[in-house]
Structure formats: C-alpha cells, structure tokens
Protein backbone atom coordinates (compact mmCIF):
# COMPACT_ATOMS: atom_id res chain seq x y z
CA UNK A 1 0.00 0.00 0.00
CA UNK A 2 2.61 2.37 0.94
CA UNK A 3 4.62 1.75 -2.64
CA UNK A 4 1.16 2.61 -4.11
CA UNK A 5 0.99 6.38 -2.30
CA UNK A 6 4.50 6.97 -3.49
CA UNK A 7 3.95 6.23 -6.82
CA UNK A 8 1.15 8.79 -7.11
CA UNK A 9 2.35 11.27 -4.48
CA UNK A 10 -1.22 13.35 -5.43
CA UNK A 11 -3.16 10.84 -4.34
CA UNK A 12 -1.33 11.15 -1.00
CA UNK A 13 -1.90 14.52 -0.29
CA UNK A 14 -5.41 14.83 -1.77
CA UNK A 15 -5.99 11.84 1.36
CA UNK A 16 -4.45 14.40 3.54
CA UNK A 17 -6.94 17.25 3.33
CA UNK A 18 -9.53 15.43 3.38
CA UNK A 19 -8.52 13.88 6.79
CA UNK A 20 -8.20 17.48 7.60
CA UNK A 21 -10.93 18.67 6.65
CA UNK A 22 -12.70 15.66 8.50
CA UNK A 23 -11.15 16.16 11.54
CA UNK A 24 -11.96 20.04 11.31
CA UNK A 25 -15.34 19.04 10.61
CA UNK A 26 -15.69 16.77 13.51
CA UNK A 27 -14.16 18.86 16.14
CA UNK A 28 -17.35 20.43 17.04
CA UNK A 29 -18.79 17.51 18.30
CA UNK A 30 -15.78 16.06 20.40
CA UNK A 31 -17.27 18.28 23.64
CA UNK A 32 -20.23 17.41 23.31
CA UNK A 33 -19.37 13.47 23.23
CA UNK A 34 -17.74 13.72 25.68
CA UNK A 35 -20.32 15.48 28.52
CA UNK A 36 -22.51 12.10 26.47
CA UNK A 37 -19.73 9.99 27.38
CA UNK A 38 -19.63 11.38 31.34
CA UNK A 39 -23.21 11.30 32.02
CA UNK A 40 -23.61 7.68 30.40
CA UNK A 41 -20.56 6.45 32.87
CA UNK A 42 -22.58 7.88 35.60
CA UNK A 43 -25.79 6.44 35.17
CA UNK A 44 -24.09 3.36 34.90
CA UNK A 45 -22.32 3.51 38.23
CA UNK A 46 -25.43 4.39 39.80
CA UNK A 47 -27.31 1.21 38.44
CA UNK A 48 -24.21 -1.02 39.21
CA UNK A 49 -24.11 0.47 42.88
CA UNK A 50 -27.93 0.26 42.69
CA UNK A 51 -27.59 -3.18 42.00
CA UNK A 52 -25.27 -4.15 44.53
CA UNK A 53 -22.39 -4.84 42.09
CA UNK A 54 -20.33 -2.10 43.34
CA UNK A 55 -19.72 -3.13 47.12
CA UNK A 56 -21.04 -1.66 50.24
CA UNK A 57 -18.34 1.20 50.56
CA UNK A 58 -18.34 2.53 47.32
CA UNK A 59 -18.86 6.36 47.27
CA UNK A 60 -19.73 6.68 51.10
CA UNK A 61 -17.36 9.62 52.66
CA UNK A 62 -16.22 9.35 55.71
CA UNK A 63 -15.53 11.77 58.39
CA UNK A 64 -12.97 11.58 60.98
CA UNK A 65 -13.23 13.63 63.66
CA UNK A 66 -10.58 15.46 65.09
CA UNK A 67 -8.94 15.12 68.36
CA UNK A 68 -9.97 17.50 71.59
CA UNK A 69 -8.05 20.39 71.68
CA UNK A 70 -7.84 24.11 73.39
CA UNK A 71 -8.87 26.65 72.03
CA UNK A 72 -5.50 27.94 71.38
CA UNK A 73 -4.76 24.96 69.16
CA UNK A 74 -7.59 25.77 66.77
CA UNK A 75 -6.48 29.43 65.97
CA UNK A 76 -3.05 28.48 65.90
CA UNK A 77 -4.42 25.77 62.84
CA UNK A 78 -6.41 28.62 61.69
CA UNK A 79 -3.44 30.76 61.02
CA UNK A 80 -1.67 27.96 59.58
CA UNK A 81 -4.19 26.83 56.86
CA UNK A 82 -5.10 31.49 56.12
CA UNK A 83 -1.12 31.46 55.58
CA UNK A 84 -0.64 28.33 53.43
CA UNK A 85 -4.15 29.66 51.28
CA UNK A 86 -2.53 33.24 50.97
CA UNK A 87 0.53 31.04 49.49
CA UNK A 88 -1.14 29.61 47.20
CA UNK A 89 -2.98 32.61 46.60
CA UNK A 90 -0.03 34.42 45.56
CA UNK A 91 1.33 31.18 42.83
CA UNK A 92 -1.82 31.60 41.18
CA UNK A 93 -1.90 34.84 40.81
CA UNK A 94 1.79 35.21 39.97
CA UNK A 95 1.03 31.91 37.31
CA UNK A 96 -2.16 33.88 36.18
CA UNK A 97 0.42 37.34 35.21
CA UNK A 98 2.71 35.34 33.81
CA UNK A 99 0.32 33.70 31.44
CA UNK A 100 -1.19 37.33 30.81
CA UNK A 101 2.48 38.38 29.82
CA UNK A 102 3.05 35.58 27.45
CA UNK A 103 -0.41 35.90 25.34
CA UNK A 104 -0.03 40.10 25.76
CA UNK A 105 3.27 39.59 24.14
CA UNK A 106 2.49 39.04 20.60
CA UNK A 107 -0.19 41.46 20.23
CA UNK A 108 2.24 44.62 20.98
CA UNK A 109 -0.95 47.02 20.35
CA UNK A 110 -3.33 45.16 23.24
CA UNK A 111 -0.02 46.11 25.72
CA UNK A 112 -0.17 50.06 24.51
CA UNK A 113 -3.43 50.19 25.13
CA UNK A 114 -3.06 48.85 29.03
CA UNK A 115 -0.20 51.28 29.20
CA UNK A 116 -2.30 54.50 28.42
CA UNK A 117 -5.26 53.41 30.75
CA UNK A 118 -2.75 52.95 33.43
CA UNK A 119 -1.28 56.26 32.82
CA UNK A 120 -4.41 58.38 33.92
C-alpha cells in the first residue's frame, strides 16, 4: 500500500486534506461526546451500585473527627491553613500574570493600550 501512495504522491496529499478537513469538521462535536460519554458512565455507576455490584463502601465519605483540643490549638491551625491559602494565593496569581504576559506579548498594540489606561 505504501509503494502505491508513493507512486502517485497526489493521491497522497489529496488523502491528507480530506482527513483534515474531517477532523476540522468533527471537532465540534468532540465536547459534546464527551459530557454524552460522562453522564452515560454515571448512570451506569449508579445502576451497578444500585444493583449491589459495586460493594457496600463505594462512594460513602467518611468523616474523621478530630482530636480535643484548646482553644489555642484551633487558631493556631487557623493561622496555619489562612497562611498556606494566601501562598497559594499568591502562585496563582503570579502563574495567572505570567500567562497574561506571554499571550499580551504578541499582540504589541493590546499592551499600549493597558499602558495609556494605566497612565491616567
């Protein structure tokens, strides 16, 4: 087969755009399918678990509570976790500027434009 495509080398690339053009064409639905996809995979866990082909545990949470403490434990954990979310805070919005930078840099005009509203 592949002798065949080199031997008419036009044949070859007229195959190619039309798999382009296909796959173009079909990349509309490929979101779609998949939310299809999702919400078939869901009603068939339910029906399995329904069922009782799933096992007793599957999808139960559970809960463990925490040990007693003073009061002066819980807002030193308090200031723990507010520090470590202002952390991460901070990475995404430094991640979230840097990705601004990198799209702002090849439209040079959208970056003027920023400039003279921040100059008022």
């Amino acid at each position: 087969m592949y002798k065949f495509l080199l031997v008419f080398p036009s044949l070859w690339s007229q195959i190619d755009a039309f798999l382009l053009k296909s796959a173009r064409n079909l990349l509309s639905y490929v979101f779609p399918t998949a939310l299809i996809i999702a919400a078939v995979g869901m009603l068939l866990l339910k029906a399995l678990k329904e069922q009782g082909r799933l096992g007793r545990s599957f999808g139960k949470i559970t809960i463990h509570d925490q040990p007693p403490s003073n009061t002066i434990q819980k807002i030193m954990a308090l200031k723990n976790a507010m520090r470590d979310m202002e952390s991460y805070l901070q990475n995404v919005n430094v991640t979230l500027l840097k990705i601004r930078t990198i799209i702002l840099s090849g439209q040079p005009q959208v970056c003027d434009g920023c400039l003279d509203g921040m100059k008022m």
